[in-house]
N, C-alpha and C. Protein backbone atom coordinates (compact mmCIF):
# COMPACT_ATOMS: atom_id res chain seq x y z
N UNK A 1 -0.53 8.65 -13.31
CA UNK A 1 0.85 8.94 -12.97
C UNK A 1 1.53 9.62 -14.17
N UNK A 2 1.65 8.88 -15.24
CA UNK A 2 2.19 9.57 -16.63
C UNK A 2 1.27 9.37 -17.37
N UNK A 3 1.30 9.91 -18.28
CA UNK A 3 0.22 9.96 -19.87
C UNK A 3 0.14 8.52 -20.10
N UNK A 4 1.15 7.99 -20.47
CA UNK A 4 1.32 6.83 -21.33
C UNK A 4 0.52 5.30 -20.14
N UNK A 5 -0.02 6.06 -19.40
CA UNK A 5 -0.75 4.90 -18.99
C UNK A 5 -2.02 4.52 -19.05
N UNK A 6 -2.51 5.81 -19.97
CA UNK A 6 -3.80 5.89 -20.18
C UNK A 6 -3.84 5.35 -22.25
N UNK A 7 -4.14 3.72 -21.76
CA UNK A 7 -3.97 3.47 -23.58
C UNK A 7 -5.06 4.75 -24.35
N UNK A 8 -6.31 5.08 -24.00
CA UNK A 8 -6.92 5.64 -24.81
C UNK A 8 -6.75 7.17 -25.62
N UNK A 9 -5.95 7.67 -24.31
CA UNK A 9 -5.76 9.20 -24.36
C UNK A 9 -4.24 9.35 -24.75
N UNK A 10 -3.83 8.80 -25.21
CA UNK A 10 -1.39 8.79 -25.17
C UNK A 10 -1.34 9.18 -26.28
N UNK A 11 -0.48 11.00 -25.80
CA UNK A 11 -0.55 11.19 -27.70
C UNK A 11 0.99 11.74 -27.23
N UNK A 12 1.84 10.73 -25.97
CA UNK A 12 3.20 10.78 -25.82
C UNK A 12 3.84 10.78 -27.36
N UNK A 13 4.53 11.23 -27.41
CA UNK A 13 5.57 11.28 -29.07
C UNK A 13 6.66 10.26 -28.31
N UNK A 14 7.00 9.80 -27.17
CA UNK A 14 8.05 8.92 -26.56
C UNK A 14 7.58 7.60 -26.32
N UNK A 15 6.58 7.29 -26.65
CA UNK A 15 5.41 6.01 -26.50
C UNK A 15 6.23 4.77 -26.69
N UNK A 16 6.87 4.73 -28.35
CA UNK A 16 7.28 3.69 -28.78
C UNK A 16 8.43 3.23 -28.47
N UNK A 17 9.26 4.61 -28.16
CA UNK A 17 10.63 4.05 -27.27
C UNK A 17 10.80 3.88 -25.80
N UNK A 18 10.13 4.85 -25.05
CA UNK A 18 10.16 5.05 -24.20
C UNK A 18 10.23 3.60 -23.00
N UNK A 19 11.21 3.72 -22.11
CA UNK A 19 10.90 2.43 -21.49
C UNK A 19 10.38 2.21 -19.84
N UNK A 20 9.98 3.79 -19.47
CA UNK A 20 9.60 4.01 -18.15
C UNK A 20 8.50 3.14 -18.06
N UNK A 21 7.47 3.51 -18.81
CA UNK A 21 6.20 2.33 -18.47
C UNK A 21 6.24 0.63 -17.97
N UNK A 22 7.80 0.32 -18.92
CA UNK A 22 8.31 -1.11 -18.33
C UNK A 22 8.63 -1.15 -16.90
N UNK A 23 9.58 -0.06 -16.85
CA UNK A 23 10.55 -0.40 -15.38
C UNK A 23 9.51 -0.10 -14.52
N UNK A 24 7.61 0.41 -14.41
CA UNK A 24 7.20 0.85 -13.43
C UNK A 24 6.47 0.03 -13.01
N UNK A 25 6.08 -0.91 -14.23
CA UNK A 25 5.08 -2.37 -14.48
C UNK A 25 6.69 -3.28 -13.58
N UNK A 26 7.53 -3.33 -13.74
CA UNK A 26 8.43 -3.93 -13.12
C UNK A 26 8.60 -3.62 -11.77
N UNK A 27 8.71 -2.70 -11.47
CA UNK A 27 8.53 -2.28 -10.06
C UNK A 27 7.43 -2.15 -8.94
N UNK A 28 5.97 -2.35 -9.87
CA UNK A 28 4.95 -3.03 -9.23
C UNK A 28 4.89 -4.22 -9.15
N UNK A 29 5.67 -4.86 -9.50
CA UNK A 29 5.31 -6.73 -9.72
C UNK A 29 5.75 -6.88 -9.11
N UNK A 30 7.31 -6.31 -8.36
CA UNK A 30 7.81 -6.80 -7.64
C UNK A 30 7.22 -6.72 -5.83
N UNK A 31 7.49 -5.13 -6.27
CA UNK A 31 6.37 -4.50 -4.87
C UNK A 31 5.22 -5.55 -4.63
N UNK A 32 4.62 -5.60 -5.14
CA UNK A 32 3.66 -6.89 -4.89
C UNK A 32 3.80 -8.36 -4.49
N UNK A 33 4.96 -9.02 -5.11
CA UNK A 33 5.67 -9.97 -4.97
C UNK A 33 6.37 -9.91 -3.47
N UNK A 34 6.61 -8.95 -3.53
CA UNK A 34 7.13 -8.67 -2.00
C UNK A 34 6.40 -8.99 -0.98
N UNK A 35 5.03 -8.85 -1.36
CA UNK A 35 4.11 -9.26 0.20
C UNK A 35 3.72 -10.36 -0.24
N UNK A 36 3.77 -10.80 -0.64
CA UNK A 36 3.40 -12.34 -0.99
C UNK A 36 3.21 -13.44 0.58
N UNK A 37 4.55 -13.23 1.20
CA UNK A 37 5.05 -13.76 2.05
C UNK A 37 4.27 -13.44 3.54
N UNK A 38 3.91 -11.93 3.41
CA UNK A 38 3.46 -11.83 4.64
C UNK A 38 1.76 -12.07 4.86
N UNK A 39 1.35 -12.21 6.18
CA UNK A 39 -0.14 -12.49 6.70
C UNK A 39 -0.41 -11.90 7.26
N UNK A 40 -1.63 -11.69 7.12
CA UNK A 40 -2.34 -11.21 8.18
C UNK A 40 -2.04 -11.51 9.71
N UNK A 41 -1.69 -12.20 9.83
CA UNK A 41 -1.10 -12.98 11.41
C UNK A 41 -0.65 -12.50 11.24
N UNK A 42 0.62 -12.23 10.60
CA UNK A 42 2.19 -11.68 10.78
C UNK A 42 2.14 -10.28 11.00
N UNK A 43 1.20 -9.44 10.89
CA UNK A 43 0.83 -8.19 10.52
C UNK A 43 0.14 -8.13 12.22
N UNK A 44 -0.73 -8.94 12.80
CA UNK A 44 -1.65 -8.47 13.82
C UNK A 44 -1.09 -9.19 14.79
N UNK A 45 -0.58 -10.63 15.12
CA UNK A 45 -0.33 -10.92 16.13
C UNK A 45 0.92 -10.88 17.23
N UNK A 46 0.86 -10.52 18.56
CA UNK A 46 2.05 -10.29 18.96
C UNK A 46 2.01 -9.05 18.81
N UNK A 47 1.23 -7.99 18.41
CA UNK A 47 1.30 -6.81 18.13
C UNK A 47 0.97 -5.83 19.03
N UNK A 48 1.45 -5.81 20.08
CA UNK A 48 0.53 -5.41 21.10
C UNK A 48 0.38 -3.75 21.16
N UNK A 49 1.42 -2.64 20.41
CA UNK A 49 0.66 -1.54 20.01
C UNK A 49 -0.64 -0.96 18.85
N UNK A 50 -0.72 -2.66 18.11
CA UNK A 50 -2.20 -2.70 17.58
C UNK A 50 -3.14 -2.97 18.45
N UNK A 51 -2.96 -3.92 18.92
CA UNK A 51 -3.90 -3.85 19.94
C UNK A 51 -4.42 -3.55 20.56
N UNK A 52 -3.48 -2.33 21.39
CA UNK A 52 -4.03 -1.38 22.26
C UNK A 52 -4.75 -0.13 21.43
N UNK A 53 -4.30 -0.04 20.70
CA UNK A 53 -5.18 0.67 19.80
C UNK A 53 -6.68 0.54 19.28
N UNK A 54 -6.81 -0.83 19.05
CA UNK A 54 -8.02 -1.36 18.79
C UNK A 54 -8.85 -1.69 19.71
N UNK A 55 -8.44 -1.92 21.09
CA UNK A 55 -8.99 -2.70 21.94
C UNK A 55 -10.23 -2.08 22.67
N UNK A 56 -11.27 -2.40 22.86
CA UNK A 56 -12.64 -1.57 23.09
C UNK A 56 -12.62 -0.76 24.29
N UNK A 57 -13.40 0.15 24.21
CA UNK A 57 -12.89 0.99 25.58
C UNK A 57 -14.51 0.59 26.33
N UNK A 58 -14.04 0.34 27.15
CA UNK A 58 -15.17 -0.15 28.10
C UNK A 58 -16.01 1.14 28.70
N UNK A 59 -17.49 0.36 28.72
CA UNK A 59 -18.57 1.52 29.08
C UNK A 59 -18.54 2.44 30.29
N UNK A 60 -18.16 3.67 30.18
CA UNK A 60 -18.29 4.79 31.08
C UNK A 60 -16.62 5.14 31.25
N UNK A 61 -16.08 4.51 30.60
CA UNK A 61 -14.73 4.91 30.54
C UNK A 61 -13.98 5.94 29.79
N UNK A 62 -13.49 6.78 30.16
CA UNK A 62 -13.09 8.16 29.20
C UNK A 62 -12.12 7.69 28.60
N UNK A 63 -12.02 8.02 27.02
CA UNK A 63 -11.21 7.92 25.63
C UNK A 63 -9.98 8.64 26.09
N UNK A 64 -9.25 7.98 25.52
CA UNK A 64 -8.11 9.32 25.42
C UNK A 64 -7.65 9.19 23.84
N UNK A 65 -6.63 10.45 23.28
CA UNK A 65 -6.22 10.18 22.01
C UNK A 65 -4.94 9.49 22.41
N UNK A 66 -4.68 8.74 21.15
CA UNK A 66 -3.37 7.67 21.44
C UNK A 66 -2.32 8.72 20.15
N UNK A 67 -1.47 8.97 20.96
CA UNK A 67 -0.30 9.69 20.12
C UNK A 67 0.54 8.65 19.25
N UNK A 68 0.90 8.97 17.96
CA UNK A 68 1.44 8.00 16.75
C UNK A 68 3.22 8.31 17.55
């Protein structure tokens, strides 16, 4: 994403002050923290346009494409 995330290669001159690398490490923790809460259940069940999506198409039966 930026230089300064590569410890080996950072020849940023903004390295030592710079505080983007914090707020982005901060903004992934949270992002992450954020799903904490949700499941897999919560994600698949009751879902019934996953479903139909997934659901096997039975033998000799013509496919169709499913529009998003």
């Amino acid at each position: 994403m930026v230089e300064c995330f590569a410890d080996a290669d950072n020849t940023c001159p903004l390295s030592s002050a710079c505080r983007l690398k914090v707020a982005l490490a901060d903004a992934a923790q949270a992002f992450y923290a954020s799903l904490d809460d949700i499941t897999l259940e919560s994600l698949v069940c009751d879902n019934h346009d996953l479903m139909r999506i997934l659901q096997p198409v039975a033998c000799g039966a013509q496919q169709t494409a499913v529009a998003s």
